[in-house]
Protein backbone atom coordinates (compact mmCIF):
# COMPACT_ATOMS: atom_id res chain seq x y z
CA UNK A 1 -47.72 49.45 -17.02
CA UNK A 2 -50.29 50.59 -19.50
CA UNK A 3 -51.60 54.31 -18.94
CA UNK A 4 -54.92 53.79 -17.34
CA UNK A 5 -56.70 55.79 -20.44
CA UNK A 6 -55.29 53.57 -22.99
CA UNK A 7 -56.82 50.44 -20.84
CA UNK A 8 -60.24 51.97 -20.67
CA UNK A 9 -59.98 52.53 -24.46
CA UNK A 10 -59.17 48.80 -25.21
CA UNK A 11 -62.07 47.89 -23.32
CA UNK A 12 -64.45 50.37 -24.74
CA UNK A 13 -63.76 49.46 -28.26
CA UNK A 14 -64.33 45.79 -27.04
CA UNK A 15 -67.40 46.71 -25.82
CA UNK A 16 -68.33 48.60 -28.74
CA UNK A 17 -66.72 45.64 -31.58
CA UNK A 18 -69.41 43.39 -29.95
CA UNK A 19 -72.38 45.54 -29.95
CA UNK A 20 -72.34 47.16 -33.44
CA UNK A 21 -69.11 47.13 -34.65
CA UNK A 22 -65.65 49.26 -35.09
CA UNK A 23 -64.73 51.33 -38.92
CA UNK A 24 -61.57 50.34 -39.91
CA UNK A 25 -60.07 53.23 -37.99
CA UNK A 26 -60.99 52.15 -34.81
CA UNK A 27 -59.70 48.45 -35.64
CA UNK A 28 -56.41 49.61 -36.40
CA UNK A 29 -56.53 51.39 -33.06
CA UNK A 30 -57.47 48.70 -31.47
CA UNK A 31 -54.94 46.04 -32.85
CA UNK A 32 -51.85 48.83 -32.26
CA UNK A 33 -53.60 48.85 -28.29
CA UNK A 34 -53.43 45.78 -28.06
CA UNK A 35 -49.75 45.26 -29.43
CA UNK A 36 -49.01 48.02 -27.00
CA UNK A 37 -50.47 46.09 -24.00
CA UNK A 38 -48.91 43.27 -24.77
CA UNK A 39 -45.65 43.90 -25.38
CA UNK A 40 -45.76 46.34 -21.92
CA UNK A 41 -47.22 43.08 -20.11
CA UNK A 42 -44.31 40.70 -21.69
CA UNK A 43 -41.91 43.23 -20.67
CA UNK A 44 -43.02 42.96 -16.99
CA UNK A 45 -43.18 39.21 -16.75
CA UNK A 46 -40.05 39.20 -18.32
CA UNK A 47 -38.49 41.57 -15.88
CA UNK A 48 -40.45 39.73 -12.47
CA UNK A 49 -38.66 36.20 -13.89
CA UNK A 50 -35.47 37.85 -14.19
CA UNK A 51 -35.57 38.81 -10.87
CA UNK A 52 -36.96 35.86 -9.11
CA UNK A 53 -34.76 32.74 -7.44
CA UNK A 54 -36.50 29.44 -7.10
CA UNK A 55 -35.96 27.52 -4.00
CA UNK A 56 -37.15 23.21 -3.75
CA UNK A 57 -38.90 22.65 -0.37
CA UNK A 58 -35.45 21.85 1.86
CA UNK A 59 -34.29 25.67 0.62
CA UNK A 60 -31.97 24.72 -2.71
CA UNK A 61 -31.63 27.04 -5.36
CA UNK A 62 -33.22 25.33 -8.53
CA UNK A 63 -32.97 28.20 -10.60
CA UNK A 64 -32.73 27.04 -14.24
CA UNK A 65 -29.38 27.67 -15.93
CA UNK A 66 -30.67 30.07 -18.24
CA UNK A 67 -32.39 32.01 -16.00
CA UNK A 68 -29.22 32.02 -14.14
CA UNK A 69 -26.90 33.18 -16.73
CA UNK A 70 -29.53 36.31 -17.58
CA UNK A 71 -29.46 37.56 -13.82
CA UNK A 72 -25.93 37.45 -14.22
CA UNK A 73 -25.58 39.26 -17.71
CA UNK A 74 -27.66 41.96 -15.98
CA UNK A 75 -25.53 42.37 -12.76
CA UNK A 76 -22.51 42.57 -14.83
């Protein structure tokens, strides 16, 4: 998860783009923020799939093959 500080600065530059603008310097801060964020939030989705099974209603495994064969990479 993101630091808490670099969240709030995200959103205050947000704020701040809409109401009268960033310099150049504070765009490139934002854009490398928001790379940051998003590769951190990829990187937990990623990591909550790889750990999930899916079961159908009557309690079958229906895990997609792929999915499969990453758990297993992982445990091995």
């Amino acid at each position: 998860m993101l630091p808490k500080e670099k969240i709030d600065r995200i959103n205050e530059l947000s704020r701040k783009s809409k109401s009268v603008g960033l310099t150049d310097a504070e765009k490139e801060e934002q854009q490398q923020l928001r790379k940051e964020y998003l590769q951190t939030f990829r990187s937990s989705v990623k990591n909550t799939l790889q750990n999930v099974t899916i079961l159908d209603p009557k309690g079958n495994d229906v895990t997609p093959e792929k999915l499969k064969k990453i758990k297993n990479k992982r445990l091995h």
